[in-house]
Protein backbone atom coordinates (compact mmCIF):
# COMPACT_ATOMS: atom_id res chain seq x y z
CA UNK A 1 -6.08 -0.58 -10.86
CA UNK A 2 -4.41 2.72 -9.85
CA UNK A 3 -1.83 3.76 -8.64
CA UNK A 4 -1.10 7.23 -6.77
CA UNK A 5 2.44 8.73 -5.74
CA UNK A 6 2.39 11.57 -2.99
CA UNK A 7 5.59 13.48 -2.15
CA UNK A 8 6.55 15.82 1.09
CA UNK A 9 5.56 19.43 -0.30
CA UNK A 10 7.65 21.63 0.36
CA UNK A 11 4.53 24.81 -0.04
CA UNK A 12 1.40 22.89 0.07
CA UNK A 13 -0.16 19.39 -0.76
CA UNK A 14 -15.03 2.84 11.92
CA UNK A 15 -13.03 0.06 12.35
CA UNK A 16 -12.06 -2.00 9.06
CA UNK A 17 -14.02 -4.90 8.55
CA UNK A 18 -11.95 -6.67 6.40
CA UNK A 19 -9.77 -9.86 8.36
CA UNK A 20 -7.76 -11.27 5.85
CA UNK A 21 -7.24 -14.01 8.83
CA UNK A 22 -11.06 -15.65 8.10
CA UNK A 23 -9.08 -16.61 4.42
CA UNK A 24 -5.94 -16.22 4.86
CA UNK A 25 -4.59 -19.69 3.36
CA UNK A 26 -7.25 -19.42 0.38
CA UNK A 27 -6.16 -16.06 0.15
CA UNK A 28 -2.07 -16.71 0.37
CA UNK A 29 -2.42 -19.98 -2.22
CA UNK A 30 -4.33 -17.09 -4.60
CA UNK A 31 -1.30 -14.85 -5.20
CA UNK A 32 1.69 -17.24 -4.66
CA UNK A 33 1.91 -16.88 -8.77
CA UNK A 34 0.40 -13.55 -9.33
CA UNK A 35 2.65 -11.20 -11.10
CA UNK A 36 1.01 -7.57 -10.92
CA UNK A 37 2.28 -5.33 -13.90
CA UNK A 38 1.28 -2.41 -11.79
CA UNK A 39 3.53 -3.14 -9.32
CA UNK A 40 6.66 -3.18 -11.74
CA UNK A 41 5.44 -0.13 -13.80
CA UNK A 42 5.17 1.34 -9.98
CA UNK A 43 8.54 0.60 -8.79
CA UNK A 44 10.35 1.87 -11.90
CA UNK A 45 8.62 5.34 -11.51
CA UNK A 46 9.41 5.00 -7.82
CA UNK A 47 13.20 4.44 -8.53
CA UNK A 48 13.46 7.63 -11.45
CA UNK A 49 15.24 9.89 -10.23
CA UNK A 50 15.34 9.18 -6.82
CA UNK A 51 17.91 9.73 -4.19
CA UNK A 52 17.87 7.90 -0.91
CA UNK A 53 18.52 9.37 2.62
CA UNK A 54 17.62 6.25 4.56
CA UNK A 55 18.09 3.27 3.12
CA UNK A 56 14.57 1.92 4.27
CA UNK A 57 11.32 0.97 2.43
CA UNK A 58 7.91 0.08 4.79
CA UNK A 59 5.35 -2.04 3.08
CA UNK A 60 1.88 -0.99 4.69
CA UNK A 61 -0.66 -3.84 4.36
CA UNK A 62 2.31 -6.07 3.12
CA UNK A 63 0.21 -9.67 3.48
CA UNK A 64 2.46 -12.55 2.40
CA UNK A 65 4.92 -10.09 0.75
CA UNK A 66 3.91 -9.87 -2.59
CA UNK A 67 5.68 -6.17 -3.27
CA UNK A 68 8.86 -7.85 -1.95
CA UNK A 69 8.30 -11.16 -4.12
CA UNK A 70 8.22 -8.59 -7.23
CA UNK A 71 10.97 -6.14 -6.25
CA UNK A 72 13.28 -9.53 -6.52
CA UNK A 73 12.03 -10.14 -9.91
CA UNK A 74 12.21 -6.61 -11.21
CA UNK A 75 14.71 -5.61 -13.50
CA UNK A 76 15.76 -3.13 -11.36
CA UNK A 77 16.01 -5.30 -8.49
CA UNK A 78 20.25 -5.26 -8.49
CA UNK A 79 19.79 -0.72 -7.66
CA UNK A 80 17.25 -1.33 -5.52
CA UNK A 81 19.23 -3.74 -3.40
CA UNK A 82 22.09 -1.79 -3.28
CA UNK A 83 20.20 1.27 -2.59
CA UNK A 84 18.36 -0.20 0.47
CA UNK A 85 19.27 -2.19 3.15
CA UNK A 86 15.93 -2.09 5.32
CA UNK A 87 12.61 -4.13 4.76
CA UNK A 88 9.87 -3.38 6.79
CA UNK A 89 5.98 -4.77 6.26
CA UNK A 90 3.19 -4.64 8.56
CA UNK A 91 0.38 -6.01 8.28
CA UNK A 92 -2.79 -6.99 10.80
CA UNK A 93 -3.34 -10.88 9.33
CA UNK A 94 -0.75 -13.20 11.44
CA UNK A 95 -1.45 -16.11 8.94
CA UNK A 96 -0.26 -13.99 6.13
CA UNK A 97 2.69 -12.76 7.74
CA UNK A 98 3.27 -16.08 8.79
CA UNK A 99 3.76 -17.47 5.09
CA UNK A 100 5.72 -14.15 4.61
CA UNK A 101 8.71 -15.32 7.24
CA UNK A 102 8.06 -18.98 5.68
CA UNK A 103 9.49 -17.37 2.76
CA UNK A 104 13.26 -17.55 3.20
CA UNK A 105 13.95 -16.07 -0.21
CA UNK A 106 12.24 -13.08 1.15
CA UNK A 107 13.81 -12.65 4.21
CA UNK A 108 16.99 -12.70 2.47
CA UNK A 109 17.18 -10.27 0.09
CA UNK A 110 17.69 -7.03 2.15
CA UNK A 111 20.37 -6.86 4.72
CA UNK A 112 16.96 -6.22 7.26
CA UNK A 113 13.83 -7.68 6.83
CA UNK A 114 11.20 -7.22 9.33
CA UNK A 115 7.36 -8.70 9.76
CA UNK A 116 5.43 -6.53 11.93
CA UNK A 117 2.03 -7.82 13.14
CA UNK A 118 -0.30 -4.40 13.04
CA UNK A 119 -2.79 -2.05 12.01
CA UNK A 120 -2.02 0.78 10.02
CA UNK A 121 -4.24 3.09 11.49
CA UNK A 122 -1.10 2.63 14.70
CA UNK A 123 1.31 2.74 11.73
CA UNK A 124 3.19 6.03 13.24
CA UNK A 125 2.84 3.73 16.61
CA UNK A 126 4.24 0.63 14.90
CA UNK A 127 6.84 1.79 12.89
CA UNK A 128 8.34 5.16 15.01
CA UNK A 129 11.64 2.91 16.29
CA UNK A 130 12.59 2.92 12.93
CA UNK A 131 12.79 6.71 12.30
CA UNK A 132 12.13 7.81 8.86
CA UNK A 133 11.52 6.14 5.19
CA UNK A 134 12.03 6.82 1.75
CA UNK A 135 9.53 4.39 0.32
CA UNK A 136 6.29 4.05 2.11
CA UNK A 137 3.67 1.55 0.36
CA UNK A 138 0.53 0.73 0.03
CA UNK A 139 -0.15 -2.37 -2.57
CA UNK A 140 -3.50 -2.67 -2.31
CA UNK A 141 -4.33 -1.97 0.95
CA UNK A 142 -5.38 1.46 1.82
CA UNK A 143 -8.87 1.17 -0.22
CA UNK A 144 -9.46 -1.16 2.85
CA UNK A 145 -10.33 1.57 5.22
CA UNK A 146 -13.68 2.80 5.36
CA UNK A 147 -13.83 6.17 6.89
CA UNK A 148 -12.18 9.52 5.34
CA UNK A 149 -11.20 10.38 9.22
CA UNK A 150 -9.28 7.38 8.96
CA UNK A 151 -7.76 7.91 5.17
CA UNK A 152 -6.33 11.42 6.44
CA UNK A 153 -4.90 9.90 9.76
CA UNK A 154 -3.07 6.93 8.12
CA UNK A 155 -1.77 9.78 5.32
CA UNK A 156 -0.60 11.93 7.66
CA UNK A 157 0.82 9.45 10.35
CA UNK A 158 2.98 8.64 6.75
CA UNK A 159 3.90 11.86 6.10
CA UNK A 160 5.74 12.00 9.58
CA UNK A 161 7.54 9.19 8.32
CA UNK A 162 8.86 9.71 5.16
CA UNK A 163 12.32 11.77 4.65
CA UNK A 164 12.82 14.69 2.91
CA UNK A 165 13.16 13.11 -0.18
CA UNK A 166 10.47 10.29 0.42
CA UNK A 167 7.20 9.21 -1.09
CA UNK A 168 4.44 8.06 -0.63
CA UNK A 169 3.01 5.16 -2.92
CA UNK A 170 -0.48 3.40 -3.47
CA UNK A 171 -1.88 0.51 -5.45
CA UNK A 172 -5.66 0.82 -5.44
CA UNK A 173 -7.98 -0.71 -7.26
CA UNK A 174 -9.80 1.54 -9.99
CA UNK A 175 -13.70 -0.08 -9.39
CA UNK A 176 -14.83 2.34 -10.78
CA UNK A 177 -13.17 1.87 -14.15
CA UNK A 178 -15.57 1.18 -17.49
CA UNK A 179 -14.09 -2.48 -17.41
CA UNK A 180 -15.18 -3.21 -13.75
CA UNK A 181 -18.83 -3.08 -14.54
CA UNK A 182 -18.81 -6.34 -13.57
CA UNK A 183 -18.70 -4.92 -9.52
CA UNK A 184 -21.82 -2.32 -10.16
CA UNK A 185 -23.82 -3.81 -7.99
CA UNK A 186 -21.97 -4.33 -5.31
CA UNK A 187 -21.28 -0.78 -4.54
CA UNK A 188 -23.19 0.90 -1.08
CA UNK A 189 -22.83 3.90 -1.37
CA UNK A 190 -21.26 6.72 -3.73
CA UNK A 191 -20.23 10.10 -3.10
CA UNK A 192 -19.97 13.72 -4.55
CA UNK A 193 -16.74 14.10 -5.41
CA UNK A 194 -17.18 10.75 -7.73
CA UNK A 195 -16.14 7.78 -4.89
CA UNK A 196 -17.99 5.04 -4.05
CA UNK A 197 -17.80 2.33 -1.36
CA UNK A 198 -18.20 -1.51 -2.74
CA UNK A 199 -18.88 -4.74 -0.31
CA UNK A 200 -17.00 -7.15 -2.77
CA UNK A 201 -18.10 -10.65 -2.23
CA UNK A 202 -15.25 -13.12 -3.37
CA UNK A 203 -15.72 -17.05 -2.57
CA UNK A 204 -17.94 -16.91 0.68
CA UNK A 205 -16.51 -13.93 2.14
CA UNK A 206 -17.28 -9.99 1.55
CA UNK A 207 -14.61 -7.06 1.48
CA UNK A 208 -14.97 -3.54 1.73
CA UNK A 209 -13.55 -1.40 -0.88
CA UNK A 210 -13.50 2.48 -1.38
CA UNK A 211 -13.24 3.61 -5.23
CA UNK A 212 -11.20 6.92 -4.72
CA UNK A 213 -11.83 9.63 -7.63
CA UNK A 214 -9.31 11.70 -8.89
CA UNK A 215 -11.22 14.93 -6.70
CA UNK A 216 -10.43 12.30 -3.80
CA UNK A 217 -6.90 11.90 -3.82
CA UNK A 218 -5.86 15.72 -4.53
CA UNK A 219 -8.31 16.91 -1.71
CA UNK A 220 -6.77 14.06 0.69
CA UNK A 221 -3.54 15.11 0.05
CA UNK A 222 -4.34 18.81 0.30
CA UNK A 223 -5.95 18.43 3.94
CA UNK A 224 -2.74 16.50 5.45
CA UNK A 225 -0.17 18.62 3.31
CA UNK A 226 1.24 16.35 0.54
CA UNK A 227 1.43 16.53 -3.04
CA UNK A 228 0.27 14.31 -5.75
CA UNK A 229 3.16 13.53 -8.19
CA UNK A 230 1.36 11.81 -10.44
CA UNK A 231 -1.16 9.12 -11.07
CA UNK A 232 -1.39 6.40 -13.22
């Protein structure tokens, strides 16, 4: 898995075929116990030296809320509570978001917690009532869309939303890594730069996947205007 951090710079830097609805119960019953060390390594660099202007955090491609299940368990989870008092996820599955407000634990932990029913390729759309962010995330989510038109939209629709002092955080996973040989064959197509699309089949059901390359990310950010922090 990687993960990717984009900031505001202050000089430079198809339609998704993937319904998490067709599974969603398999899907949901899959993570209820799954603790990603990624995320927690992800949320302490998020929380380094960082000084809110808003208060608010969105969760793009939130599911069942598994970033907010692991923010309460984090050891930081006492600063980030106090730091933020706004919960926003989105997400296009209803029967996810469903066991997401089921959740009452989750609901609870921020002074507003909001489940949004959307795509976010309409995130900008979605989200604009709320003004800006200064946590925008995408756990595992963004390597769902398949076109680089729609990559650079979502990024920059993002960008508009994220304060001064905001960033931009992803989760995707690294298929491309020596230890994922085991996916080889189900990639479609790979690119130039080092990318590759995969159709993932998992229990009867197929994904789509992109595999971004390092190339990928710093050109992405370059075209919309946002700078890559770091990578991990």
């Amino acid at each position: 898995m990687k993960k990717i951090e984009m900031t505001k710079s202050h000089h430079t830097i198809h339609k998704n075929n993937v319904s998490y609805d067709d599974f969603g119960e398999t899907f949901g019953k899959s993570r209820r116990d799954l603790h990603w060390e990624e995320i927690d390594e992800t949320l302490s660099e998020f929380l380094v030296h960082f000084s809110p202007s808003t208060g608010q955090l969105a969760d793009i491609g939130c599911g069942n809320g598994r970033l907010l299940k692991h923010i309460q368990m984090h050891e930081y989870a006492d600063s980030v509570k106090s730091i933020f008092s706004t919960y926003i996820g989105l997400d296009t599955s209803d029967v996810l978001l469903d066991q997401a407000r089921a959740d009452i634990s989750l609901s609870d932990f921020f002074v507003s917690t909001n489940w949004i029913q959307g795509d976010m390729r309409q995130m900008g759309e979605e989200l604009e009532e709320y003004g800006l962010f200064d946590g925008i995330f995408f756990i595992a989510s963004f390597h769902h869309l398949m076109l680089r038109e729609e990559r650079i939209s979502v990024l920059s629709q993002a960008k508009n939303l994220i304060s001064k002092t905001g960033k931009i955080v992803m989760i995707n996973w690294h298929l491309l890594h020596p230890l994922q040989e085991k996916y080889a064959a189900s990639i479609t197509t790979t690119y130039p730069d080092g990318s590759a699309d995969f159709d993932v089949k998992i229990g009867t059901h197929k994904r789509f996947y992109h595999a971004f390359s390092h190339e990928e990310y710093i050109s992405l950010a370059e075209e919309v205007g946002l700078h890559v922090s770091d990578q991990f």
